[in-house]
Protein backbone atom coordinates (compact mmCIF):
# COMPACT_ATOMS: atom_id res chain seq x y z
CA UNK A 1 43.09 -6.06 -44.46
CA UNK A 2 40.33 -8.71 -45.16
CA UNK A 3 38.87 -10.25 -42.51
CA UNK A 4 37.82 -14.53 -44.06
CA UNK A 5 36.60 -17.43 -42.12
CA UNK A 6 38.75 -20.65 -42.08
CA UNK A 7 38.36 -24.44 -40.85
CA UNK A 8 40.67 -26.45 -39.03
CA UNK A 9 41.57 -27.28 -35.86
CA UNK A 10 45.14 -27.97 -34.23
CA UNK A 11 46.73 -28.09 -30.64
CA UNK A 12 49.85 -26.00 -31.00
CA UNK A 13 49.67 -22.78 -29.92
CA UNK A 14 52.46 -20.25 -29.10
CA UNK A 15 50.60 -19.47 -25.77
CA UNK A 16 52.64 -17.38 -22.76
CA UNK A 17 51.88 -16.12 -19.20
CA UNK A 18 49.71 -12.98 -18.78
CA UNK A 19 49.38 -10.90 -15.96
CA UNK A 20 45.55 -10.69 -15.39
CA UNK A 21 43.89 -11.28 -12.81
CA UNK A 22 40.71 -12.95 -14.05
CA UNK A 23 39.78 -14.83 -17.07
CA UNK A 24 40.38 -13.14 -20.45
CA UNK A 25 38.28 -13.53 -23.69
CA UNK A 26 40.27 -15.04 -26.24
CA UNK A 27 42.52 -12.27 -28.26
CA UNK A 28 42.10 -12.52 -32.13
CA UNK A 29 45.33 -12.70 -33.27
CA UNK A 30 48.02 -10.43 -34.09
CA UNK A 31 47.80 -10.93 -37.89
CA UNK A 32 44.47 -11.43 -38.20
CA UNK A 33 42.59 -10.06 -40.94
CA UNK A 34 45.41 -10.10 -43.25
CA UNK A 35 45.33 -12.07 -46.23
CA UNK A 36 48.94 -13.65 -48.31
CA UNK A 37 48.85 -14.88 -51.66
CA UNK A 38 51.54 -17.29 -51.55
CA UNK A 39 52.20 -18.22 -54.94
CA UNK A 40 56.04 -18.98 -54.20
CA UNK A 41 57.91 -22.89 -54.20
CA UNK A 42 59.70 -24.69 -51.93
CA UNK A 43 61.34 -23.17 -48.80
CA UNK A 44 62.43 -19.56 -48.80
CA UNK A 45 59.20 -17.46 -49.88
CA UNK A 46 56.94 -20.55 -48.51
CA UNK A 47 57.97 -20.19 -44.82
CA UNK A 48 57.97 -16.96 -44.81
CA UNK A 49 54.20 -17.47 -45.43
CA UNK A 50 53.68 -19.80 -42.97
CA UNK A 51 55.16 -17.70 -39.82
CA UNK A 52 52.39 -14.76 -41.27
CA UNK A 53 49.60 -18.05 -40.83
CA UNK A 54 51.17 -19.33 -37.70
CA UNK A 55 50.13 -15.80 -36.25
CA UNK A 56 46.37 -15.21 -37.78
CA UNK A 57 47.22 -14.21 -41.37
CA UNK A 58 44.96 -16.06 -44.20
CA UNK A 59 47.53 -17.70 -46.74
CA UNK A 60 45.85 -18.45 -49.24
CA UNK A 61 49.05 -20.97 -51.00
CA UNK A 62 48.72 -20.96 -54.95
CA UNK A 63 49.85 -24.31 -56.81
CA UNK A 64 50.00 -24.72 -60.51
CA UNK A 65 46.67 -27.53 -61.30
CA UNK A 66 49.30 -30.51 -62.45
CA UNK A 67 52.71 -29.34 -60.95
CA UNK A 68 52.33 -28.62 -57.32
CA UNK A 69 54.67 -27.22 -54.93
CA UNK A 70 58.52 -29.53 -55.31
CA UNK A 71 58.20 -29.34 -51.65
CA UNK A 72 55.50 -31.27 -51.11
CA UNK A 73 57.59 -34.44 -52.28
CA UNK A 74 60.95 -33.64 -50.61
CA UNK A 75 62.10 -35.81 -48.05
CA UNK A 76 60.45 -38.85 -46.62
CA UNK A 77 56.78 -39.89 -46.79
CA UNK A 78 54.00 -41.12 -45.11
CA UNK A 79 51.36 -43.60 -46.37
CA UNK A 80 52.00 -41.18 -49.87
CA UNK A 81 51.63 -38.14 -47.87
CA UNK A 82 54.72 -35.82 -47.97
CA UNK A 83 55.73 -35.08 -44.30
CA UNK A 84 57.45 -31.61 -45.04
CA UNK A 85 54.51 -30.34 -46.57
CA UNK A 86 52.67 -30.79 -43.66
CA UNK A 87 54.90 -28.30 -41.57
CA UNK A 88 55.31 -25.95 -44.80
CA UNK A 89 52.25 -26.26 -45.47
CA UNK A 90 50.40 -25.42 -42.11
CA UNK A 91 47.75 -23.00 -41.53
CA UNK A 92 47.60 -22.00 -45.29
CA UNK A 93 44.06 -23.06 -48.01
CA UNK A 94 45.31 -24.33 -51.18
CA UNK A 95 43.85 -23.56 -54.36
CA UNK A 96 44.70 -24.40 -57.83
CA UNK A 97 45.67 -22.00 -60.63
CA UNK A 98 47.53 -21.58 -63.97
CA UNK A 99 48.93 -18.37 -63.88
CA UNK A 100 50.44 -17.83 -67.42
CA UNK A 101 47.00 -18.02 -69.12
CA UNK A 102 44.62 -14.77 -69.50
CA UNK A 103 41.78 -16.99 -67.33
CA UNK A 104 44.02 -17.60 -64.57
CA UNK A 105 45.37 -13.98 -64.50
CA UNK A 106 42.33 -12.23 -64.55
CA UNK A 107 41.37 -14.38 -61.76
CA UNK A 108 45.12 -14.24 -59.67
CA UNK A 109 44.12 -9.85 -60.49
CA UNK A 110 41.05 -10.47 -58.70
CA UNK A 111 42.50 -11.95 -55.59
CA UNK A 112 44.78 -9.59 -56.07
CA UNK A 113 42.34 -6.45 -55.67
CA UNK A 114 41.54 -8.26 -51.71
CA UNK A 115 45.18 -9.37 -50.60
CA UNK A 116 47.23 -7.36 -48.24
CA UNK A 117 50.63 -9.27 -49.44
CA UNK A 118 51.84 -11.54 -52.54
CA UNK A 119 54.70 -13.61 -52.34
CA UNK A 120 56.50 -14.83 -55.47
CA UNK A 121 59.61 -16.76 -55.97
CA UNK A 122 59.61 -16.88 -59.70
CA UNK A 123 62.91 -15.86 -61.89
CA UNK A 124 62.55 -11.95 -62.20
CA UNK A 125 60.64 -11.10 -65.34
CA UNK A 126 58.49 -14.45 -64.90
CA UNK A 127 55.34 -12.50 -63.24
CA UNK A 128 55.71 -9.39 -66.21
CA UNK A 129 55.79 -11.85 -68.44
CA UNK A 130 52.23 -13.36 -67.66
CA UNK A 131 50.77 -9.65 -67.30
CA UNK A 132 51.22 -10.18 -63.78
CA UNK A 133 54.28 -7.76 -62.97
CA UNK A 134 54.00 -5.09 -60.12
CA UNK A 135 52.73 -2.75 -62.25
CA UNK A 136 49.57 -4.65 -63.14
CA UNK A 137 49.07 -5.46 -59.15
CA UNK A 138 49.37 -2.29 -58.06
CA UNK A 139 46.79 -1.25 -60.33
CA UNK A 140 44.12 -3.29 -58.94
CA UNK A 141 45.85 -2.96 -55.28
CA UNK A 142 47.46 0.06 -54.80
CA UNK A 143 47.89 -0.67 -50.70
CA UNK A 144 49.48 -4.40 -51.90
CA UNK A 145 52.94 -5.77 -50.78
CA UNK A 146 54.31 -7.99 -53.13
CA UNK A 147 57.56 -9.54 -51.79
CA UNK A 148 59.99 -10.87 -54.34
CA UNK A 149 62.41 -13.80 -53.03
CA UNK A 150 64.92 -14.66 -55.19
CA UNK A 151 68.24 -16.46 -55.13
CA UNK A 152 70.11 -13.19 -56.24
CA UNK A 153 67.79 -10.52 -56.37
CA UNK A 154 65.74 -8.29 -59.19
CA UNK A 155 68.64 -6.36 -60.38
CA UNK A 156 72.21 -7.41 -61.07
CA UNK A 157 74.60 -9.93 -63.22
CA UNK A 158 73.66 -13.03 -61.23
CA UNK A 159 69.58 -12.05 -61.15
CA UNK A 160 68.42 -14.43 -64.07
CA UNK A 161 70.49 -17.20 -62.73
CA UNK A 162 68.60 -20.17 -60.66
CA UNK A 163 68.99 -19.47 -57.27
CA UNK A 164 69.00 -22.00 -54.36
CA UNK A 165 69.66 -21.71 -50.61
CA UNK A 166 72.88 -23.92 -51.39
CA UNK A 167 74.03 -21.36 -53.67
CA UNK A 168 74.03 -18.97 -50.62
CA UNK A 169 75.24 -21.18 -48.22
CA UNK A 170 78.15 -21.47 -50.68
CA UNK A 171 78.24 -17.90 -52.19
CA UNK A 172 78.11 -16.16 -48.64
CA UNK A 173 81.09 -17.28 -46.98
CA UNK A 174 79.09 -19.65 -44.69
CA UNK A 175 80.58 -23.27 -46.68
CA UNK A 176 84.19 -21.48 -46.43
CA UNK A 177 84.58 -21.34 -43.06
CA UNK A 178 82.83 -23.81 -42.01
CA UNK A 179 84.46 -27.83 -41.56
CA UNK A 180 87.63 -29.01 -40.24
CA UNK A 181 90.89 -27.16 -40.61
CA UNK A 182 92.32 -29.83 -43.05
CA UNK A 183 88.71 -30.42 -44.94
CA UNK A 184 86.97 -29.36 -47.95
CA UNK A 185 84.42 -26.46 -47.47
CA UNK A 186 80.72 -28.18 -45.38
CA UNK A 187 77.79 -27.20 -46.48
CA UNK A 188 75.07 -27.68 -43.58
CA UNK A 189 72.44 -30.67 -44.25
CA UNK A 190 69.22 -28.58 -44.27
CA UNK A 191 67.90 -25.35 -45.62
CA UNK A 192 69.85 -22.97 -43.53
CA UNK A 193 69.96 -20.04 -46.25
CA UNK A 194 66.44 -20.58 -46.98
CA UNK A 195 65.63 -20.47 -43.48
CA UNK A 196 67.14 -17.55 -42.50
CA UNK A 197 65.36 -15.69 -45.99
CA UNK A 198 62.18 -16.90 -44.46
CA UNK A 199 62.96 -15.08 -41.65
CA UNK A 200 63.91 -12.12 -42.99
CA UNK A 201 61.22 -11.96 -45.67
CA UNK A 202 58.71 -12.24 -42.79
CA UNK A 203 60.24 -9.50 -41.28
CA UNK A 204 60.50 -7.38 -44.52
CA UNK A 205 56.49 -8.14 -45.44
CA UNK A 206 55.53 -6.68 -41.47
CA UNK A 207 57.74 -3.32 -41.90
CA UNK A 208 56.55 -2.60 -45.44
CA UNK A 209 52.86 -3.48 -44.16
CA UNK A 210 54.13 -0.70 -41.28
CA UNK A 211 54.98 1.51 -43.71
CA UNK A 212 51.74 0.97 -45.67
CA UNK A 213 50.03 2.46 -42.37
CA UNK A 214 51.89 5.44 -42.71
CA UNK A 215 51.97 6.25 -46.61
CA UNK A 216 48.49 4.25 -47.74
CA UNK A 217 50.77 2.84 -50.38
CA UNK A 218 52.20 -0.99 -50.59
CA UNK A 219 55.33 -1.37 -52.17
CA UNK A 220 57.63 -3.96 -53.40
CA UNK A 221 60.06 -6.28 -51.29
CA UNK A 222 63.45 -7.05 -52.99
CA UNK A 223 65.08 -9.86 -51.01
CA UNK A 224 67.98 -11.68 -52.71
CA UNK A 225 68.60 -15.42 -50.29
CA UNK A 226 72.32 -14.63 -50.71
CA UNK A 227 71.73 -11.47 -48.29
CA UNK A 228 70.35 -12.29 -45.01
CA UNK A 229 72.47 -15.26 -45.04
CA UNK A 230 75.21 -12.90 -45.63
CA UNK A 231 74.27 -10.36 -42.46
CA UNK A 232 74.02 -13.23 -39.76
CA UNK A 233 77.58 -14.83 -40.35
CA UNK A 234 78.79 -11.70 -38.29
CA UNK A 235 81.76 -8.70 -38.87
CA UNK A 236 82.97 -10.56 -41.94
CA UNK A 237 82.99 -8.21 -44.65
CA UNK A 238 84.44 -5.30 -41.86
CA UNK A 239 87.17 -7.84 -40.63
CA UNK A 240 87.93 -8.01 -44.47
CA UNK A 241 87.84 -4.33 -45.20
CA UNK A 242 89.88 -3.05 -42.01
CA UNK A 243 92.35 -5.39 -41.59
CA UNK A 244 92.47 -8.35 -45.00
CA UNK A 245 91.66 -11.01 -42.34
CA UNK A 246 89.86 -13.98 -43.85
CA UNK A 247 88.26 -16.48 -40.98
CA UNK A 248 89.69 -19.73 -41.97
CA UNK A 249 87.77 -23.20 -40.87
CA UNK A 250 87.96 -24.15 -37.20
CA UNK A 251 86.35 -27.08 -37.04
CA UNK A 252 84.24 -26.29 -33.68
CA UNK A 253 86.56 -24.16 -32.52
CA UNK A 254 86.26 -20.44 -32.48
CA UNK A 255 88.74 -17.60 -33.34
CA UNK A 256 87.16 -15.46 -31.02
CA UNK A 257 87.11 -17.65 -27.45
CA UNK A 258 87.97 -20.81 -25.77
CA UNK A 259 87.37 -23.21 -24.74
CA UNK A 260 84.55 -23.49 -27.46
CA UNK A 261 84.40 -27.45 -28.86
CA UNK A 262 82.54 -30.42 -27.93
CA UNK A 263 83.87 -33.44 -25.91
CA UNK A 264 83.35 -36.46 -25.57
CA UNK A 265 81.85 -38.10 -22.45
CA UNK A 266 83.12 -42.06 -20.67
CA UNK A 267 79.84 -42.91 -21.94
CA UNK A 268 80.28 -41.81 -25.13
CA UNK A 269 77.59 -38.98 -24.89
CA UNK A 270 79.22 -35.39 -26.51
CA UNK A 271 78.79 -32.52 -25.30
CA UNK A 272 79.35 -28.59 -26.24
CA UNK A 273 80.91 -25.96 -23.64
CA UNK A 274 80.79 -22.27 -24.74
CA UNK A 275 82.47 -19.93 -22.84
CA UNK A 276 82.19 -16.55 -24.50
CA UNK A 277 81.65 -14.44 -21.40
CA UNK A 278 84.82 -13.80 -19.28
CA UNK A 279 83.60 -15.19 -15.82
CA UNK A 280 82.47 -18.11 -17.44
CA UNK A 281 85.70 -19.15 -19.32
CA UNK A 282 87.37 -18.42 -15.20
CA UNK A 283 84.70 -21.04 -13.94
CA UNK A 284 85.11 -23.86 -16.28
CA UNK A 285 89.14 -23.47 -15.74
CA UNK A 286 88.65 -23.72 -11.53
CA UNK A 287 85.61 -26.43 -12.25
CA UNK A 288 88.68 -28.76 -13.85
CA UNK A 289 91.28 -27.76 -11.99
CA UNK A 290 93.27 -25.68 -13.97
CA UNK A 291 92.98 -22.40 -12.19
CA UNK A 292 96.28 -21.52 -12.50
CA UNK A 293 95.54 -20.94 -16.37
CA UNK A 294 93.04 -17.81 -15.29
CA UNK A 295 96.21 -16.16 -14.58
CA UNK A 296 98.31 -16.37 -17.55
CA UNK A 297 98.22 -12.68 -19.53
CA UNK A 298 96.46 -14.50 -22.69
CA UNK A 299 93.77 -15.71 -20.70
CA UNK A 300 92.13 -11.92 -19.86
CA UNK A 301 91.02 -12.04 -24.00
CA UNK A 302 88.45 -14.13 -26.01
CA UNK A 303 90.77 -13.92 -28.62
CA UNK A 304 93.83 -14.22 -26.35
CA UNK A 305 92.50 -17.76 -24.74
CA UNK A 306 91.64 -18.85 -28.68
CA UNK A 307 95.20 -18.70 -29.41
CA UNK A 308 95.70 -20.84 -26.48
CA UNK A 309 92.99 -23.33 -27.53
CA UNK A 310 95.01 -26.60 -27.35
CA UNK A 311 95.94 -26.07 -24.14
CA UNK A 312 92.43 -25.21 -23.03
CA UNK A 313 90.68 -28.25 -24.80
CA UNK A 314 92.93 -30.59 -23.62
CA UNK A 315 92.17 -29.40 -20.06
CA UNK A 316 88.71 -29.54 -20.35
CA UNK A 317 88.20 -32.86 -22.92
CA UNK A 318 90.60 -34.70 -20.25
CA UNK A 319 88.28 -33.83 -17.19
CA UNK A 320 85.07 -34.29 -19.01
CA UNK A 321 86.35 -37.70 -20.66
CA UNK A 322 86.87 -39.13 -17.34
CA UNK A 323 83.21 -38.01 -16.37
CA UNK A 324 79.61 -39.26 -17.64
CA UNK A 325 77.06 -37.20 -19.25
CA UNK A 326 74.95 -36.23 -16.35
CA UNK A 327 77.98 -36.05 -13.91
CA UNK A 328 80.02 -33.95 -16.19
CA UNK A 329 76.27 -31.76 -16.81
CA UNK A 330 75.53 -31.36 -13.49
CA UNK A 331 79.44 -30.35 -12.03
CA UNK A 332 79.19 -27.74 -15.09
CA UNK A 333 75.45 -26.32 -14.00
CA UNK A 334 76.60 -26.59 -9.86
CA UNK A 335 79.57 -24.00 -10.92
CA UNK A 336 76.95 -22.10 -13.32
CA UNK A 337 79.36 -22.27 -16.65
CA UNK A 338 77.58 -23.17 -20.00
CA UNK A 339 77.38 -26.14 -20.98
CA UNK A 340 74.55 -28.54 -23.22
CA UNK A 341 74.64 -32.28 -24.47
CA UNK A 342 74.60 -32.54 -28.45
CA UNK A 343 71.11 -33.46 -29.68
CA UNK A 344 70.02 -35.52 -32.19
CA UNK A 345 66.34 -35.20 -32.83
CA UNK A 346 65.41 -38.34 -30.85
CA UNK A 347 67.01 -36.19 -27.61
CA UNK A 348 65.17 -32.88 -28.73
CA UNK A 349 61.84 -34.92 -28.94
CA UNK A 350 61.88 -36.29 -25.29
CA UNK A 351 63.95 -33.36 -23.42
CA UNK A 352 62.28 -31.92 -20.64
CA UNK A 353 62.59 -28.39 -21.54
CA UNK A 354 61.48 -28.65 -24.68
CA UNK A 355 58.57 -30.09 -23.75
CA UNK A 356 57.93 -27.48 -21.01
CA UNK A 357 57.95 -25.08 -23.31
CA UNK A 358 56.07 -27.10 -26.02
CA UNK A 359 58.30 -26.45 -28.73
CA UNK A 360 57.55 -29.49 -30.55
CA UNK A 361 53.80 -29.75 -30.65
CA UNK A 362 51.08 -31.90 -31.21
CA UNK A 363 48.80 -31.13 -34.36
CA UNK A 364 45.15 -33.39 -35.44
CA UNK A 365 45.62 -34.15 -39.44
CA UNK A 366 42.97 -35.58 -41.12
CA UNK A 367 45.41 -37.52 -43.24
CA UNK A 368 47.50 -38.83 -40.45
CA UNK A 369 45.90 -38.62 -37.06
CA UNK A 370 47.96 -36.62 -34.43
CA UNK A 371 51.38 -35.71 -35.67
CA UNK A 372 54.04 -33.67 -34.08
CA UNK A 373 56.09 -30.60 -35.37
CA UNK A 374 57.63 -27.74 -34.31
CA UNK A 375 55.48 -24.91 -32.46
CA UNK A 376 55.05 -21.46 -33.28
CA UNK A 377 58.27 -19.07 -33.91
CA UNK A 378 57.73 -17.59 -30.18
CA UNK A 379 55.32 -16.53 -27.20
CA UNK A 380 53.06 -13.86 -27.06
CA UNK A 381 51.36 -13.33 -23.90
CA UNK A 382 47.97 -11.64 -25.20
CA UNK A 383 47.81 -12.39 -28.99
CA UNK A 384 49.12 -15.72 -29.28
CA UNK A 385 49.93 -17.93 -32.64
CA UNK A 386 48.57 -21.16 -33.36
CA UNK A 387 48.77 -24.12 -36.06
CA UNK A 388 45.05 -24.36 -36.90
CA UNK A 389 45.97 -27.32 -39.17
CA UNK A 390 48.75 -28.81 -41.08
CA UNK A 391 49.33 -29.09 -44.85
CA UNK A 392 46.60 -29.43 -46.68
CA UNK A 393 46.39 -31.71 -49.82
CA UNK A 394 46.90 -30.19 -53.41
CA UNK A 395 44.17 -27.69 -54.24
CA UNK A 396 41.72 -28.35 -51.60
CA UNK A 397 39.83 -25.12 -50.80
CA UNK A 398 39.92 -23.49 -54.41
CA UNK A 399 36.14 -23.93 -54.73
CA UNK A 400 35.45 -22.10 -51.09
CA UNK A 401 38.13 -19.18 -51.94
CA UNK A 402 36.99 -18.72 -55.48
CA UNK A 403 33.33 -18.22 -54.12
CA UNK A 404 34.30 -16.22 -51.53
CA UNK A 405 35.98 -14.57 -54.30
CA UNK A 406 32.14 -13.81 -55.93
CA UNK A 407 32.69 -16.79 -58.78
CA UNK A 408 29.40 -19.07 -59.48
CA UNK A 409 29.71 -22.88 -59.44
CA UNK A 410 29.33 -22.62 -63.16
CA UNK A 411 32.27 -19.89 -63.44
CA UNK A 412 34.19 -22.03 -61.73
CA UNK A 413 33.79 -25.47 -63.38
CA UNK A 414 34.16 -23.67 -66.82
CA UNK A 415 37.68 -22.42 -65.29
CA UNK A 416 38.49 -25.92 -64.49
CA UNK A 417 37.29 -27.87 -67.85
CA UNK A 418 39.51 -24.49 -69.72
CA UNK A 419 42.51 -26.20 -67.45
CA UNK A 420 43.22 -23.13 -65.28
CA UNK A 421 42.20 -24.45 -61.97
């Protein structure tokens, strides 16, 4: 790993509770002293690189000189500054290169030679086709991870295809079963495939960097965004295979308990009741006084009570309907059954908890002043994560990384006047 000095500052930290007894000297984090090439776009391959930042690891992000990262103009802006950048974009230097030129490739090879992990997004072929292809890498790196995120993968019918999160939303199963009975197939209104890649590329790039301890060799990381996506919507593909069941759409219902749904308040607030645990479902029943449903034969089942789920919803949307928020809240935390108000981001901002726990954090930007995203991924108690700073602007550090690199002021400037930086 290669240990760099960075600049920034921000408040967030992923910070938990030790069990010292006297003051510690600050840990160096967990990922420190590994360095990430991220030369991917948009959201899969891009977060994954910021959760390695968020705990130590120095992404270096890689932008083309006159076609930055898509990303940095989606969704709404501020004063001309791109607001999702600024979380995607946190604790990572940005540096300018053209990569399918020879001057930009020798110089990608070269940072190359002192990263621990590369992550690409292009179309497979794209990086062999600029000289750039894992056998080129490994030459200079033989210890290098290069993880490949892709909509379908290296290998395959669909691999050349463009490949979006959507496309896996949609491809998975996940749009299928998800909407009303009665409506057309929902697709969810943010990057949940891409999200849930991230994750899983993160976790990919840490067990082949595990690996690397053991063998001295990197190798390369395969992950196709219509996979994880695939693993997390549950016994699908087994239901499928054992017994030609297909999960239809429930609306918020569940096939597997009830009540599951949300209700609607007297004060129009909604709120969600779970009740996948046994002795829970028995609670909620005595709570609105239909105990004598715990009895019936069906009721002993998840699956038995979601056959019964009319009869269970009406019981409990009746009670709670009659009830405001907090009343309804606190009745269903007094007789310890699960139960949370739906959120819209305005709640998540100002709840209690969430603040306790600082999940939505408070970060210094130079462009912006203070600004507030969400924290860290979790807690560590000894090696905790931090957002050093958010998004930087387009190409920013690629003098300072190019002569840490060993490139002279004059090597440099003749890379930018050739158009490569």
């Amino acid at each position: 790993m290669t240990t760099t000095n960075s600049t920034g500052t921000g408040t967030g930290t992923g910070t938990g509770t030790g069990t010292g007894t006297g003051p510690k000297a600050p840990a160096a984090p967990p990922l420190d002293g590994l360095r990430v090439l991220d030369l991917a776009t948009l959201f899969a391959g891009p977060l994954a690189a910021t959760m390695l930042g968020d705990f130590g690891a120095d992404v270096i992000k890689v932008e083309h000189p006159t076609r930055p990262d898509p990303s940095r103009g989606h969704g709404p802006a501020k004063d001309g500054v791109g607001l999702w950048w600024k979380i995607l974009g946190r604790n990572k230097r940005t540096i300018t290169l053209d990569l399918c030129g020879p001057p930009g490739r020798d110089v990608l090879l070269r940072l190359a030679a002192e990263a621990d992990v590369i992550i690409e997004n292009f179309r497979p072929g794209t990086l062999e086709k600029w000289g750039l292809g894992w056998a080129e890498l490994s030459a200079v790196n033989p210890r290098l991870v290069l993880a490949r995120v892709t909509g379908f993968g290296q290998f395959g019918p669909y691999s050349r295809r463009p490949g979006f999160g959507t496309l896996a939303e949609a491809m998975s199963g996940f749009a299928a079963m998800t909407g009303e009975p009665d409506g057309p197939p929902t697709l969810p209104p943010f990057g949940l495939a891409d999200s849930i890649a991230a994750l899983a590329t993160a976790y990919a790039v840490m067990t082949a960097l595990n690996g690397r301890a053991t063998t001295g060799r990197g190798q390369v990381v395969d992950l196709a965004i219509i996979e994880p996506i695939l693993t997390v919507l549950g016994p699908q593909p087994l239901w499928y295979d054992q017994l030609g069941y297909v999960q239809p759409r429930t609306g918020n219902r569940s096939r597997n308990n009830a009540p599951r749904n949300t209700y609607r308040t007297a004060d129009g607030s909604w709120l969600a009741v779970s009740t996948s645990a046994q002795s829970v479902a028995e609670r909620v029943m005595r709570l609105v006084g239909r105990e004598e449903l715990v009895d019936e034969p069906w009721f002993t089942t998840g699956s038995g009570r979601a056959e019964h789920a009319d009869v269970l919803d009406k019981a409990v949307g009746e009670w709670i309907a009659r009830r405001s928020r907090d009343d309804a809240m606190a009745a269903f935390e007094k007789a310890d059954a699960a139960i949370a108000p739906v959120y819209d981001v305005r709640d998540v901002m100002n709840d209690p908890h969430y603040r306790a726990l600082d999940s939505v954090t408070e970060v210094e930007d130079p462009d912006l002043g203070p600004i507030r995203m969400q924290n860290v991924l979790f807690r560590l108690s000894e090696t905790p994560g931090a957002i050093r700073w958010a998004g930087r602007p387009h190409g920013a550090d690629t003098d300072a990384v190019l002569t840490e690199l060993g490139l002279s002021a004059p090597e440099i400037a003749a890379l930018r006047e050739e158009g490569a930086l």
